[in-house]
Protein backbone atom coordinates (compact mmCIF):
# COMPACT_ATOMS: atom_id res chain seq x y z
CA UNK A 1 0.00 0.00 0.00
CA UNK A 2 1.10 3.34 -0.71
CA UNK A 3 0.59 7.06 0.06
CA UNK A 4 -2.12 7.39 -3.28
CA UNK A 5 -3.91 4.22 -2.11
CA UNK A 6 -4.37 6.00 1.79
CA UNK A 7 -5.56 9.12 -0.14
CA UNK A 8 -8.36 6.38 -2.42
CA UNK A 9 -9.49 5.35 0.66
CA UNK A 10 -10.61 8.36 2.21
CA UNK A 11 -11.79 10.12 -1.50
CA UNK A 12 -14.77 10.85 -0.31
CA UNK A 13 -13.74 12.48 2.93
CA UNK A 14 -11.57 14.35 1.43
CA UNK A 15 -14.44 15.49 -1.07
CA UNK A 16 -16.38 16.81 1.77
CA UNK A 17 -13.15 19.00 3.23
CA UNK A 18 -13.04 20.22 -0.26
CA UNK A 19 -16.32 21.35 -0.37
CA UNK A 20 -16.19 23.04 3.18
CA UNK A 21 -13.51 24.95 1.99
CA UNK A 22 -15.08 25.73 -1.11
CA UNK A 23 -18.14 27.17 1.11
CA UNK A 24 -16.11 29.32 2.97
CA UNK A 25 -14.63 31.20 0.39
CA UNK A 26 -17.64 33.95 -0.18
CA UNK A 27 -17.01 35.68 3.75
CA UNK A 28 -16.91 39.25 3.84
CA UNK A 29 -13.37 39.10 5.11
CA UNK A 30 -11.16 39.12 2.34
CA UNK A 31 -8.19 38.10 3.71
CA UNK A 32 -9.73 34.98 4.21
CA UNK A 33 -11.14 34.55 0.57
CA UNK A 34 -7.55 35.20 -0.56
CA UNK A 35 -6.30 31.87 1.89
CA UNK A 36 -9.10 30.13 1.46
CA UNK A 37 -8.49 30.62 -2.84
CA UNK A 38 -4.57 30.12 -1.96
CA UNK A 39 -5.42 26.53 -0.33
CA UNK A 40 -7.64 25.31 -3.16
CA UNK A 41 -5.27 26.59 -5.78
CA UNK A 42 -2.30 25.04 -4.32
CA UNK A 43 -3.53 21.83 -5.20
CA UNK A 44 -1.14 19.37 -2.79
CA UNK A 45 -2.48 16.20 -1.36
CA UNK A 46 -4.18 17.47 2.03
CA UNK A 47 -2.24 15.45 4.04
CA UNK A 48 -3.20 17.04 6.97
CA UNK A 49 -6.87 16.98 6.77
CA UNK A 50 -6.03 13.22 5.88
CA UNK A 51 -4.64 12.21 9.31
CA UNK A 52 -7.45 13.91 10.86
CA UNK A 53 -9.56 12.12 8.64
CA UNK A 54 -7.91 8.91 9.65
CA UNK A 55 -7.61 9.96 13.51
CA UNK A 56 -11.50 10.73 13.54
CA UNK A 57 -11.69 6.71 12.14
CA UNK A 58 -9.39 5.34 14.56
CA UNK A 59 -12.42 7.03 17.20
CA UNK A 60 -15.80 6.02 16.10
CA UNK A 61 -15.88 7.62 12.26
CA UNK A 62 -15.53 11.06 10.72
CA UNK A 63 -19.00 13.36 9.93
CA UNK A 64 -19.40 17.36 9.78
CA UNK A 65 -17.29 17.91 12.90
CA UNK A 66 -14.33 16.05 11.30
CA UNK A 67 -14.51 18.18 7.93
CA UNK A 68 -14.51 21.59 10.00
CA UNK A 69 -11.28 20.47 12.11
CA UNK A 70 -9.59 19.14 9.25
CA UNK A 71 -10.96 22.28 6.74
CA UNK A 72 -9.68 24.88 9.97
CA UNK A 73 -6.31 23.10 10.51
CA UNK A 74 -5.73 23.46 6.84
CA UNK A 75 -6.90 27.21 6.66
CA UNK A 76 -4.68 27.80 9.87
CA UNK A 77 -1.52 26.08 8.56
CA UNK A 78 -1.55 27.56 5.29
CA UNK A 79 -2.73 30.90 6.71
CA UNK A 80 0.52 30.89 8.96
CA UNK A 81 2.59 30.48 5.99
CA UNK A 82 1.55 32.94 4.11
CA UNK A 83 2.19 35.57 7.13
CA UNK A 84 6.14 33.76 6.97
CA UNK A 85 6.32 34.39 3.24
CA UNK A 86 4.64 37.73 3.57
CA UNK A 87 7.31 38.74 6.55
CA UNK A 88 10.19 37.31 4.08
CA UNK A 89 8.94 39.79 1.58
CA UNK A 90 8.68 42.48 3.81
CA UNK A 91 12.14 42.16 5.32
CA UNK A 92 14.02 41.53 2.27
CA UNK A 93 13.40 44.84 1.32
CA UNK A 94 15.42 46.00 3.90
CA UNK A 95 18.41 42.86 3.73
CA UNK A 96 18.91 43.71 0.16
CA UNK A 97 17.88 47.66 0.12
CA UNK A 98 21.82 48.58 -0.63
């Protein structure tokens, strides 16, 4: 078994953290439209959401609450790297300004 046959398994999981974040991308807050469009765009594997996925399994089976804890870990993780790449951008203004 490999990592795409994990990822098979749990398709339809997945499906439903895809859709939550789809949902929450019309807020009124548009920083959060701009991560929520940065995490769909980025395409990746959701690895993340997967082990909560398979953690919420492991306990009695994933539903609704298990798609908003894996949707909000992924918003928060990729939200926290955008603030490092948006500080890197900032301060290499001022590294490189001579």
């Amino acid at each position: 078994m490999n990592l795409n046959d994990l990822f098979l398994e749990i398709k339809d999981d997945l499906s439903q953290v895809e859709g939550l974040i789809h949902r929450q991308l019309n807020t009124e807050i548009p920083l959060l439209n701009e991560v929520a469009a940065y995490i769909l765009d980025s395409g990746g594997k959701r690895l993340r959401p997967a082990l909560v996925i398979y953690c919420s399994r492991m306990f009695g089976g994933a539903d609704e609450r298990t798609y908003v804890a894996a949707g909000a870990l992924e918003f928060r993780l990729r939200a926290t790297g955008l603030e490092a790449a948006a500080y890197r951008q900032r301060h290499r203004r001022y590294w490189y300004a001579e």
